[in-house]
N, C-alpha and C. Protein backbone atom coordinates (compact mmCIF):
# COMPACT_ATOMS: atom_id res chain seq x y z
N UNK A 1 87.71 -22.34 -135.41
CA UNK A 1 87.54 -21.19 -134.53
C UNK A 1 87.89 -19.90 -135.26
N UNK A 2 87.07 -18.80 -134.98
CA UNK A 2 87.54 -17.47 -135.77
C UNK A 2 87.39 -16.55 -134.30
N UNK A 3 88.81 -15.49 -134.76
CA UNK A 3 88.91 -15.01 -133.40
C UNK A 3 88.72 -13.47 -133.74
N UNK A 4 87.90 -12.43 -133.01
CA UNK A 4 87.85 -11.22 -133.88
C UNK A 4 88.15 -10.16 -132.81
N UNK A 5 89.11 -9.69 -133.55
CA UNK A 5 90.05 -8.22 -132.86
C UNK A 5 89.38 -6.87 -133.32
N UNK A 6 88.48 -6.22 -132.37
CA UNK A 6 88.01 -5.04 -132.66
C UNK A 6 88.92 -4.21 -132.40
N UNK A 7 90.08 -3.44 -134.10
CA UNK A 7 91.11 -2.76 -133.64
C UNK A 7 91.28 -1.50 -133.29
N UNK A 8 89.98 -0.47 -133.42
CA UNK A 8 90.43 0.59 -133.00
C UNK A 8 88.90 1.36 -133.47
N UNK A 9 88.32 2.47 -133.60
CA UNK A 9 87.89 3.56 -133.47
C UNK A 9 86.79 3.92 -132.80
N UNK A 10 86.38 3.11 -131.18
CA UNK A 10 85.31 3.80 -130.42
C UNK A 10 86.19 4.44 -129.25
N UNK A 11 85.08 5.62 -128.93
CA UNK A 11 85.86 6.63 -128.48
C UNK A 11 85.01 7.50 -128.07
N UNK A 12 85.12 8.82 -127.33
CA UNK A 12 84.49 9.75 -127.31
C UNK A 12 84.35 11.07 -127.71
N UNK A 13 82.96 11.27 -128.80
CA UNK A 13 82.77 11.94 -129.69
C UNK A 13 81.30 13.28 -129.66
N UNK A 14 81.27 14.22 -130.12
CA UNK A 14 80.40 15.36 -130.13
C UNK A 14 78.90 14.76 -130.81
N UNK A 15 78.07 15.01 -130.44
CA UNK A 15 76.49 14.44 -131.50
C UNK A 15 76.49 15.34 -132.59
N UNK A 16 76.71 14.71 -133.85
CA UNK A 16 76.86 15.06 -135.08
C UNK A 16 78.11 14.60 -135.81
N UNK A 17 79.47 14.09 -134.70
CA UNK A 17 80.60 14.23 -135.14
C UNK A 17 80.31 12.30 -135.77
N UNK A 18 81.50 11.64 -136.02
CA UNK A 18 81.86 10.86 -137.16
C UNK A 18 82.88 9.35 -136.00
N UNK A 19 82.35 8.14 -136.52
CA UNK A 19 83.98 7.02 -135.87
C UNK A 19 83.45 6.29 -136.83
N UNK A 20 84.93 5.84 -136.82
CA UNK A 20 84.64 4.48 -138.02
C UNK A 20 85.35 3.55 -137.33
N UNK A 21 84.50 2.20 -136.87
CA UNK A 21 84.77 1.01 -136.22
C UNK A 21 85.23 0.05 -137.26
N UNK A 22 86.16 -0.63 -136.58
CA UNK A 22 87.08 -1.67 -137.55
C UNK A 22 86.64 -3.11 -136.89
N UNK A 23 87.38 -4.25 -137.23
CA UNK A 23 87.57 -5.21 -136.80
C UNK A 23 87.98 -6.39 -137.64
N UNK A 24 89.21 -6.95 -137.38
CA UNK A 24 89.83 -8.13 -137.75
C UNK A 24 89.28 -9.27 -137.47
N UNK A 25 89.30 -10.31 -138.40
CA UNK A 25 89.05 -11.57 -138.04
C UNK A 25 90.04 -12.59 -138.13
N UNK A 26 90.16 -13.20 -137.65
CA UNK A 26 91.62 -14.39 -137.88
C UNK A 26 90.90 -15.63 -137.40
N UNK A 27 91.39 -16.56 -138.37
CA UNK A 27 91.37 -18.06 -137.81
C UNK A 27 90.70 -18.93 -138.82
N UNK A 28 89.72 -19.44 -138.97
CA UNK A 28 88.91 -20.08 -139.76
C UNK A 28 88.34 -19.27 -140.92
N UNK A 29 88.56 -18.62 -140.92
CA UNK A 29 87.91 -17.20 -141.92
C UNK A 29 87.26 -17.68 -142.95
N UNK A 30 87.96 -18.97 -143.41
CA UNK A 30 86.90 -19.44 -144.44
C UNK A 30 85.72 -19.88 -143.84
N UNK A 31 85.52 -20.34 -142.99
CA UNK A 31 83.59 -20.35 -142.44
C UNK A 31 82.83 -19.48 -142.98
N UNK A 32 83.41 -18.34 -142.50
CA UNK A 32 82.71 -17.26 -141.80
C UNK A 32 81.83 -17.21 -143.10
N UNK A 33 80.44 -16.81 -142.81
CA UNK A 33 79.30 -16.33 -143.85
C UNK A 33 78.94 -15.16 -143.83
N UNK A 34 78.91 -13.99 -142.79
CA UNK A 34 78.51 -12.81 -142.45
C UNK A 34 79.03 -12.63 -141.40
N UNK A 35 79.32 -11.35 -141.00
CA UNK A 35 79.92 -10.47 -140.03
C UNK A 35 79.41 -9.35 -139.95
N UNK A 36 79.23 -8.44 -138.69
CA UNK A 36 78.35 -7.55 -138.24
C UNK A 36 78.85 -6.97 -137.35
N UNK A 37 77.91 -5.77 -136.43
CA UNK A 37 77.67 -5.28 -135.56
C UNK A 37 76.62 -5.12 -134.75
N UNK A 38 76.65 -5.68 -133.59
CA UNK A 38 75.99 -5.36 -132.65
C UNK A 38 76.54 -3.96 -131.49
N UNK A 39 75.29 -3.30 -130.52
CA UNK A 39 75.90 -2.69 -129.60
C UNK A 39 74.86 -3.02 -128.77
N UNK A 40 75.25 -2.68 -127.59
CA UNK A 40 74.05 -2.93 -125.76
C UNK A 40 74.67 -1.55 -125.46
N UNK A 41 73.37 -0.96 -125.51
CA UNK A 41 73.42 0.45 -124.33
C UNK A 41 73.05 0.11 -123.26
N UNK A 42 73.45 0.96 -122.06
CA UNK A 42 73.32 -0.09 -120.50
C UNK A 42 71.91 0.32 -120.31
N UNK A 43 71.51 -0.84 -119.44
CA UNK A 43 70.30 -1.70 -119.68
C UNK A 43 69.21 -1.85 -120.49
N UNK A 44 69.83 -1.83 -121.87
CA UNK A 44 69.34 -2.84 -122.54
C UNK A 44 70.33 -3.89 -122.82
N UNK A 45 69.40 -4.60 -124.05
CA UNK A 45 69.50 -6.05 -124.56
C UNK A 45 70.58 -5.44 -125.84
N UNK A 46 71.57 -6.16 -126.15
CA UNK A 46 72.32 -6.13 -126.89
C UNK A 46 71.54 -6.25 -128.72
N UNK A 47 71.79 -5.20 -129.44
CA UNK A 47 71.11 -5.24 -130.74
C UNK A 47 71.59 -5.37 -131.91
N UNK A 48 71.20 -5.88 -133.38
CA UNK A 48 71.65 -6.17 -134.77
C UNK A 48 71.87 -4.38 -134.77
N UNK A 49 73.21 -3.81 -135.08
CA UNK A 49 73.04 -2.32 -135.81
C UNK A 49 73.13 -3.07 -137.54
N UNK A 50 73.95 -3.05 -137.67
CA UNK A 50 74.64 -3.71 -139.79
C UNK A 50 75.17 -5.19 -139.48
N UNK A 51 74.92 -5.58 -141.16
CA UNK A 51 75.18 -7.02 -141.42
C UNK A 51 75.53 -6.75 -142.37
N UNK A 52 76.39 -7.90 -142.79
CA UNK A 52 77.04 -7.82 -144.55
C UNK A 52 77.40 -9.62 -144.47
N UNK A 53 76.76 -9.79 -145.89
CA UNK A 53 77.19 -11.12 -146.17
C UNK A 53 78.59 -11.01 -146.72
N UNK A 54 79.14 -12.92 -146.99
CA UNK A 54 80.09 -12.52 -147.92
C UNK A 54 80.12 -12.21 -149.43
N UNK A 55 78.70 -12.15 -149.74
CA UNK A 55 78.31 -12.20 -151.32
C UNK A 55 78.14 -10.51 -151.16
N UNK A 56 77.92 -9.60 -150.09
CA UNK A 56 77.94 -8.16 -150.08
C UNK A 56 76.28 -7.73 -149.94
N UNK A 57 75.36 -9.45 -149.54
CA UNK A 57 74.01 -8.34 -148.85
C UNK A 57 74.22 -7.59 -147.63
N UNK A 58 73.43 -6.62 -147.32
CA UNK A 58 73.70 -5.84 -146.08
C UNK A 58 72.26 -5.20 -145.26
N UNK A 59 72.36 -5.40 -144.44
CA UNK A 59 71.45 -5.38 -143.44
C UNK A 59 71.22 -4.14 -142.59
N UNK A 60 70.77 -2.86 -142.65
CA UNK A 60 70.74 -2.19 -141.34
C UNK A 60 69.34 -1.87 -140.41
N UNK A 61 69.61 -1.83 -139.27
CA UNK A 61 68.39 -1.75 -138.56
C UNK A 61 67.96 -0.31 -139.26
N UNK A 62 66.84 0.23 -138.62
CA UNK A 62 66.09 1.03 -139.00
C UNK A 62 66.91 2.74 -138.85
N UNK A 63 67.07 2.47 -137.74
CA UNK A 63 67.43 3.88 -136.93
C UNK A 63 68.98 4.32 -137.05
N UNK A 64 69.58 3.39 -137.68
CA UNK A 64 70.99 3.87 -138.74
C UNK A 64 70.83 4.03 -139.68
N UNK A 65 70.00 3.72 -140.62
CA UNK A 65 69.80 3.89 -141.89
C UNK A 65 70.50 5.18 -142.21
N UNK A 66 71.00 5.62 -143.44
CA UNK A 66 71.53 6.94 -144.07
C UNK A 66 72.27 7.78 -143.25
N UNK A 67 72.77 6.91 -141.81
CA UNK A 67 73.52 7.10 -140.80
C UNK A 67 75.34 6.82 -141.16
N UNK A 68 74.93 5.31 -141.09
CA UNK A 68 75.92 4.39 -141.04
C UNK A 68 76.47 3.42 -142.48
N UNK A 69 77.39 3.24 -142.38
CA UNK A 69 77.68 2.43 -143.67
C UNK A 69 78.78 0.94 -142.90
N UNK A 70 78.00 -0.32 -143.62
CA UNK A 70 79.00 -1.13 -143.15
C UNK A 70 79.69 -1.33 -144.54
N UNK A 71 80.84 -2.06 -144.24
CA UNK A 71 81.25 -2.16 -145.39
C UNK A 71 82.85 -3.80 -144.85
N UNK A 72 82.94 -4.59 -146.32
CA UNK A 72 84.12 -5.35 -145.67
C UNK A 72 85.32 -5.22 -146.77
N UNK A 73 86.30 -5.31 -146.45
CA UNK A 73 87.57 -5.54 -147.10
C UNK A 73 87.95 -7.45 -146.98
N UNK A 74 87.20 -7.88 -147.91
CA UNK A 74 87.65 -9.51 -148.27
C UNK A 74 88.85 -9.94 -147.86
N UNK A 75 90.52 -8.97 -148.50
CA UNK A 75 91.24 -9.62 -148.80
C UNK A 75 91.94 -9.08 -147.48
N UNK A 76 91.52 -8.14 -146.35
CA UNK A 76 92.39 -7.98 -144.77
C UNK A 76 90.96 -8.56 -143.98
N UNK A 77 90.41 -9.72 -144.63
CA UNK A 77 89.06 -10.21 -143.45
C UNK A 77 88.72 -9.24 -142.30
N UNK A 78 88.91 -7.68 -142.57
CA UNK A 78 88.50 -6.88 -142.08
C UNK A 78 87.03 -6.11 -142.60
N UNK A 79 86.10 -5.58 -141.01
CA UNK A 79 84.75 -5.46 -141.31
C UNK A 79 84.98 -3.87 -141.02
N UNK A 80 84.18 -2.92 -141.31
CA UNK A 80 84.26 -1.55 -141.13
C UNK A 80 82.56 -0.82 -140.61
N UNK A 81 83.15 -0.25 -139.97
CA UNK A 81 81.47 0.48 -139.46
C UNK A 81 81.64 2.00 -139.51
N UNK A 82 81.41 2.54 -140.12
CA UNK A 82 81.50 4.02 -140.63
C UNK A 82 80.52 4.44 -139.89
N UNK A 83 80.89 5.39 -138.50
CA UNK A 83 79.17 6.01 -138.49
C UNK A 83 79.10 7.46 -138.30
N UNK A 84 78.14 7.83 -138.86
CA UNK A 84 78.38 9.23 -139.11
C UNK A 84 76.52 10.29 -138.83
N UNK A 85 76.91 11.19 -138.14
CA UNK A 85 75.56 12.19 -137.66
C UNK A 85 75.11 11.56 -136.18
N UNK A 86 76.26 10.87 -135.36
CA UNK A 86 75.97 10.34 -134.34
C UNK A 86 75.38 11.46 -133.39
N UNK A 87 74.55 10.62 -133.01
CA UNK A 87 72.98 11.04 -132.04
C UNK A 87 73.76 10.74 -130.33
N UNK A 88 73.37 10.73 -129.08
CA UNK A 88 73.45 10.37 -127.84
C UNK A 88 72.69 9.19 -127.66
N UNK A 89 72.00 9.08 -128.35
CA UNK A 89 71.18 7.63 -127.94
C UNK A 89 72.02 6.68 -128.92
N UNK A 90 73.40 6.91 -129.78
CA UNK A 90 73.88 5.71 -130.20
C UNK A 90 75.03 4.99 -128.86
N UNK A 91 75.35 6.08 -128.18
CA UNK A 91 76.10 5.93 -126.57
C UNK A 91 75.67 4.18 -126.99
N UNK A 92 76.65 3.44 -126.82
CA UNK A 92 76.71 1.49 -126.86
C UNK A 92 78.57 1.36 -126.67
N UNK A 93 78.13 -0.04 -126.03
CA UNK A 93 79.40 -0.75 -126.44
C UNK A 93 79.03 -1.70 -127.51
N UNK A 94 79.81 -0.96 -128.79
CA UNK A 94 79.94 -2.14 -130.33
C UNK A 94 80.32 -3.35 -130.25
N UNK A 95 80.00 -4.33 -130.64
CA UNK A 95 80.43 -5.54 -130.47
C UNK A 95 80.81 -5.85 -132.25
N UNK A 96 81.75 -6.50 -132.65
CA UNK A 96 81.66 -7.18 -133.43
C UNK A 96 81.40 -8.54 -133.80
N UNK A 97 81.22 -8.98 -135.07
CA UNK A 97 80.21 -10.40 -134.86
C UNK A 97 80.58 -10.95 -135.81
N UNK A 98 80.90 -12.25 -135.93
CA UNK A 98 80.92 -13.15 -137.16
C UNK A 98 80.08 -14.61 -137.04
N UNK A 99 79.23 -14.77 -138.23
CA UNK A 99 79.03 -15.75 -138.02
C UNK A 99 79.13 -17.05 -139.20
N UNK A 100 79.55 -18.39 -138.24
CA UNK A 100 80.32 -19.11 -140.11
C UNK A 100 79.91 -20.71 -139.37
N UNK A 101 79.77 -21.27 -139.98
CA UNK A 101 79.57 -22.97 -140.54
C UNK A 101 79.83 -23.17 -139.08
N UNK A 102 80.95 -23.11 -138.27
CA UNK A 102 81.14 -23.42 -137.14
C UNK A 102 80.68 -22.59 -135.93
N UNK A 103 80.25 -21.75 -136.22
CA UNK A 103 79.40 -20.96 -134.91
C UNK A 103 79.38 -19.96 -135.26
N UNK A 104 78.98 -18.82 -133.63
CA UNK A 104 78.85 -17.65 -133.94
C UNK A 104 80.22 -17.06 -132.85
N UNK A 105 80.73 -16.13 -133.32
CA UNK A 105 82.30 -15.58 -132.38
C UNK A 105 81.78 -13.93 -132.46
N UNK A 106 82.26 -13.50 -131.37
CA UNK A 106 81.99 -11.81 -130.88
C UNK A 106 83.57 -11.44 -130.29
N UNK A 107 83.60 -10.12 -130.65
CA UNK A 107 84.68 -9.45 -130.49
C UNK A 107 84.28 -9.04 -129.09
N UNK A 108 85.46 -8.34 -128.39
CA UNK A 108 85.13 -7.89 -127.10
C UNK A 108 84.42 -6.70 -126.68
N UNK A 109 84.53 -5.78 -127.90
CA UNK A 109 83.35 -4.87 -127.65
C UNK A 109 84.70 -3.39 -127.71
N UNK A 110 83.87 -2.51 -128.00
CA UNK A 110 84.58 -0.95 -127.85
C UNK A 110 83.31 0.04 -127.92
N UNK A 111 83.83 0.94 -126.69
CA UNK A 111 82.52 1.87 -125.95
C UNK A 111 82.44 2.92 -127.54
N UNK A 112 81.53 3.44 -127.73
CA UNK A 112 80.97 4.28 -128.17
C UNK A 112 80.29 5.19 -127.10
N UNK A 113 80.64 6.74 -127.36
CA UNK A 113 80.30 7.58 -126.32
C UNK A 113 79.76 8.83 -127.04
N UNK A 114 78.19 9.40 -127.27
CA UNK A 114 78.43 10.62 -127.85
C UNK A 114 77.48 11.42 -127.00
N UNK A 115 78.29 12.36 -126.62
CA UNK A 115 77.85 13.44 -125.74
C UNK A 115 76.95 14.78 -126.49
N UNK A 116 76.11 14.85 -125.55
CA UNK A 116 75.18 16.44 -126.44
C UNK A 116 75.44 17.44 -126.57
């Protein structure tokens, strides 16, 4: 089992201004193969934003690109989501994500809010 603690930076922020989302993982950590972010803006469907393997490929959807930076720290099995030139349409609750040999585990989520 891997258990993931999204520890701190969604919040509410200006469109243009800057959060950098964290999140811990504990437990099985050696599974884990990749870890991510997802967010669901209300009503929609919950979406891939960044991916990062553990070898350091990385994944971003389209519409973060030169936005956002994921990035991981190996040795605090901590994942990082840097996002920066935030728009109103990034308004989501972030989810964090891991996925490893034994399944897939999601963090509980932290609102992202950016006002115009």
């Amino acid at each position: 089992q891997v258990q993931l603690v999204e520890e701190s930076g969604g919040g509410l922020v200006q469109a243009g201004g800057s959060l950098r989302l964290s999140c811990a993982a504990s437990g099985s950590i050696f599974s884990i193969n990749a870890m991510g972010w997802y967010r669901q803006a209300p009503g929609k469907q919950r979406e891939l934003v960044a991916r990062i393997t553990r070898g350091g490929g990385i994944i971003y959807v389209d519409y973060v690109k030169g936005r956002f930076t994921i990035s991981r720290d190996n040795a605090k099995n901590t994942v990082y989501l840097q996002m920066n030139s935030l728009k109103p349409e990034d308004t989501a609750v972030y989810y964090c994500n891991a996925e490893g040999t034994q399944g897939t585990y999601w963090g509980k989520g932290t609102l992202v809010t950016v006002s115009s």
